[in-house]
Protein backbone atom coordinates (compact mmCIF):
# COMPACT_ATOMS: atom_id res chain seq x y z
CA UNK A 1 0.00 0.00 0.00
CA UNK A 2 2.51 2.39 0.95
CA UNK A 3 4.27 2.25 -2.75
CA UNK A 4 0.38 3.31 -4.28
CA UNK A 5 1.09 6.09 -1.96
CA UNK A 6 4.00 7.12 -3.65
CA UNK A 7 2.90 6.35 -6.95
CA UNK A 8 -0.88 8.77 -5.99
CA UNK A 9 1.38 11.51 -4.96
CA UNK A 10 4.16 12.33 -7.75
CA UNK A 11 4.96 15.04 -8.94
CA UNK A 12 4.78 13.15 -12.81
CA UNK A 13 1.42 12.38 -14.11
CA UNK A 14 0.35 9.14 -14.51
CA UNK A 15 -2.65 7.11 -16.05
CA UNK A 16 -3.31 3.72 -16.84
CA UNK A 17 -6.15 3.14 -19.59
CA UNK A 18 -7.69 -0.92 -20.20
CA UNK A 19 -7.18 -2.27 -23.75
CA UNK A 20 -8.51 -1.85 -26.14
CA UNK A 21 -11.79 0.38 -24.81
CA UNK A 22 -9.89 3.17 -23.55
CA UNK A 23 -11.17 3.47 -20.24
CA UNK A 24 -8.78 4.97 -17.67
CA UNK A 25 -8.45 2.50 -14.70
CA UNK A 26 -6.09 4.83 -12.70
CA UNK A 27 -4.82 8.06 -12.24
CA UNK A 28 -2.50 9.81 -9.65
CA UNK A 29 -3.43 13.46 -8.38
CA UNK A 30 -1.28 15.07 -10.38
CA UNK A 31 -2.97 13.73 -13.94
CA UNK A 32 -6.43 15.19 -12.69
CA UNK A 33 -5.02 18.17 -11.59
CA UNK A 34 -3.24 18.95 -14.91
CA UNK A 35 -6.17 17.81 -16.94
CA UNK A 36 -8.91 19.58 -14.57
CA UNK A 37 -11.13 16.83 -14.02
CA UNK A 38 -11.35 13.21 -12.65
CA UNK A 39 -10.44 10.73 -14.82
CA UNK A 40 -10.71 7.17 -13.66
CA UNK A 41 -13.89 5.76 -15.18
CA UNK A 42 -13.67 7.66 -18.13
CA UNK A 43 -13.00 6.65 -21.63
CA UNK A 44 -9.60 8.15 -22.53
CA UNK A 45 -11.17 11.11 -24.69
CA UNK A 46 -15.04 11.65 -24.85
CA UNK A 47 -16.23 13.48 -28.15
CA UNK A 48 -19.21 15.53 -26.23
CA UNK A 49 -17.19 17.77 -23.96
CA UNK A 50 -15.09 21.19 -24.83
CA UNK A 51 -12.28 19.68 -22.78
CA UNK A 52 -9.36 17.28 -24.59
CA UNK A 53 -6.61 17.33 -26.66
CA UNK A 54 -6.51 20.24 -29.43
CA UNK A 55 -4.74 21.48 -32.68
CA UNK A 56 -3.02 24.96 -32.92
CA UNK A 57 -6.54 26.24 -33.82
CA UNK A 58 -8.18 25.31 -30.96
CA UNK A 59 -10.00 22.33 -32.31
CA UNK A 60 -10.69 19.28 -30.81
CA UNK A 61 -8.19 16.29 -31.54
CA UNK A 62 -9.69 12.84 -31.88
CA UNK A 63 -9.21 9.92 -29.47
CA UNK A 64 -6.85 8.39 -31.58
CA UNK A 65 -4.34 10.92 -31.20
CA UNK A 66 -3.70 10.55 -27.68
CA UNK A 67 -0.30 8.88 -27.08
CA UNK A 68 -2.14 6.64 -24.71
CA UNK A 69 -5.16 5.91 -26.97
CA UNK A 70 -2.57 4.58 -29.14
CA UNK A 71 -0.63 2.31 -26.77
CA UNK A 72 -3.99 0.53 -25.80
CA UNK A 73 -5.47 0.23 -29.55
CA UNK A 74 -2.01 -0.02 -31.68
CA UNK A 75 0.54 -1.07 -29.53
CA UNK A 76 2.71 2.25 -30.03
CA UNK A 77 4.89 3.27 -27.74
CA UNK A 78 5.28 7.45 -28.06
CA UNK A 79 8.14 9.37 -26.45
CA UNK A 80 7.98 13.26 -25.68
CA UNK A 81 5.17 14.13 -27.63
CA UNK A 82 3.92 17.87 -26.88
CA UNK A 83 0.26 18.41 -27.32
CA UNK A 84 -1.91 20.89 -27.15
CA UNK A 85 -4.98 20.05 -23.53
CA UNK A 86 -7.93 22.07 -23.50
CA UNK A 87 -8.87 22.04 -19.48
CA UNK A 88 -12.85 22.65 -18.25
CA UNK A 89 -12.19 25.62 -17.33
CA UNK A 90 -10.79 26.88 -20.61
CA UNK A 91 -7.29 27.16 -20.13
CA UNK A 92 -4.85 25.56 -22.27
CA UNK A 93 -1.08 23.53 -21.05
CA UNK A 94 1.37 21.98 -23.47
CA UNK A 95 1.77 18.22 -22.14
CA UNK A 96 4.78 16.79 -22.78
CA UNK A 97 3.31 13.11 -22.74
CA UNK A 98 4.69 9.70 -23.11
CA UNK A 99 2.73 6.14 -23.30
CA UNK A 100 3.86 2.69 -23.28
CA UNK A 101 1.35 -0.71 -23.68
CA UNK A 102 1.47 -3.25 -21.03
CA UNK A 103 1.22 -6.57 -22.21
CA UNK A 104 0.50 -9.99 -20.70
CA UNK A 105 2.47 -12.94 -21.16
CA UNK A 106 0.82 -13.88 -24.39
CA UNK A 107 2.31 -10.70 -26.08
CA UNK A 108 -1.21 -9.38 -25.88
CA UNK A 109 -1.89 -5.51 -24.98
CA UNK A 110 -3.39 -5.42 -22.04
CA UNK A 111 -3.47 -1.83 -20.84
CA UNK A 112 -1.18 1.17 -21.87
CA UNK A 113 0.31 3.40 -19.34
CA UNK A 114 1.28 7.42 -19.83
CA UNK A 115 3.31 10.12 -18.17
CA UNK A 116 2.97 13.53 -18.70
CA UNK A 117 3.89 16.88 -17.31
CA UNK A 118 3.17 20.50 -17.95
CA UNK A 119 5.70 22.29 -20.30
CA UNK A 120 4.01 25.84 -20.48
CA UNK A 121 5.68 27.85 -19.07
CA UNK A 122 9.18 26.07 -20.55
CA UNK A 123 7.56 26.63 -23.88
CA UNK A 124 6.91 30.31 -23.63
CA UNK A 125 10.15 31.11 -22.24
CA UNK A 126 11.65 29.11 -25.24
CA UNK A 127 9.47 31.53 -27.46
CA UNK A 128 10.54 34.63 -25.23
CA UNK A 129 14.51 33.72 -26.01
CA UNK A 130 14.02 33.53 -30.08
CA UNK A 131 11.52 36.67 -29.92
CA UNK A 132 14.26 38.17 -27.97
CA UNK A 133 17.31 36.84 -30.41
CA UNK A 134 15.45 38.07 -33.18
CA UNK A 135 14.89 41.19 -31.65
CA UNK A 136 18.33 41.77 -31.01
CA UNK A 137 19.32 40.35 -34.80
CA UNK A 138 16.86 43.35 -36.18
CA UNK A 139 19.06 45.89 -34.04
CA UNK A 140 22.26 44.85 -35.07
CA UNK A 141 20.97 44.92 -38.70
CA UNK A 142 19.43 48.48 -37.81
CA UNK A 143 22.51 49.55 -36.80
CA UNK A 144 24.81 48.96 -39.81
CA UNK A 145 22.43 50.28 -41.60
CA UNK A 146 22.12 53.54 -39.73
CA UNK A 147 26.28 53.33 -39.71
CA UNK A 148 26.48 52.85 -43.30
CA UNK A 149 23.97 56.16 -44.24
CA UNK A 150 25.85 58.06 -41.73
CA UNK A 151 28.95 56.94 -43.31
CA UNK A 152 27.42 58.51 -46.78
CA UNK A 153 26.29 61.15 -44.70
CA UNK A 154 29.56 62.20 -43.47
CA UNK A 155 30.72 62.99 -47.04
CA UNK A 156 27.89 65.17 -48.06
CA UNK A 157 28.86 68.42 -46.17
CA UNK A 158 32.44 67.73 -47.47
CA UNK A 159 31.84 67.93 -50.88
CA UNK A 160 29.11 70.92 -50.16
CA UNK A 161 31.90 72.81 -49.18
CA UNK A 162 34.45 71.67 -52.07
CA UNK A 163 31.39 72.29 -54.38
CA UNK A 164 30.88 76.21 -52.95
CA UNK A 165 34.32 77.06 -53.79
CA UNK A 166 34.34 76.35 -56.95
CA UNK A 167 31.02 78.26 -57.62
């Protein structure tokens, strides 16, 4: 009992989903705080609620894209795939997610388990860091530019003042 402890309170999410319906047989806290709701009981993704896995337009993903969806039905094992999770309440984390099947003796899939975490807030920093290289890549290119005019610059008043002599 005391290593189901451990396992309820990681700080990784966890789920374990039955083969080949889906249905999520067990979750730690940290899955159905991530996702927002509870999950055990529930088929991996249901198609009538605004909540799930999402494109970069906001749409809904189907079933079959989950990582986990396709350990139970497939087989697949996925590593470090980032996807897009609409929550309940309307807010949207990257999950970095990973899914294995579990398979009896037989070779046959028996369940498929996942891990997951939020990478947010990792994401947008990434973003930040190129915004802020490009940013600084625009300057630099700004500034030889404004070096080079002045440059040309320089060498107007110059000749201004050869040209007035000689008129």
């Amino acid at each position: 009992w005391q290593r189901l402890d451990v396992v309820r309170q990681l700080a990784c999410a966890l789920g374990v989903a039955d083969a080949p319906s889906g249905e999520i047989r067990f979750a730690n806290s940290e899955a159905e705080h991530l996702m927002g709701h509870p999950l055990v009981g529930q088929p991996i993704a249901q198609g009538n609620v605004p909540y799930g896995p999402i494109d970069d337009q906001g749409r809904r993903r189907s079933a079959e894209s989950s990582p986990l969806m396709r350990a139970v039905r497939r087989g697949h094992r996925t590593d470090r795939l980032v996807q897009r999770y609409r929550r309940p309440d309307g807010g949207v984390v990257m999950l970095e997610m990973a899914a294995a099947p579990i398979r009896d003796a037989d070779g046959r899939v028996v369940q498929g388990a996942t891990t997951f975490h939020d990478v947010t807030a990792k994401l947008k920093a990434e973003e930040a860091l190129r915004q802020s290289q490009r940013m600084e890549g625009i300057g630099q290119l700004a500034g030889g530019v404004a070096q080079d005019v002045n440059n040309v610059l320089t060498a107007v008043p110059g000749s201004l003042a050869l040209a007035a002599r000689r008129v």
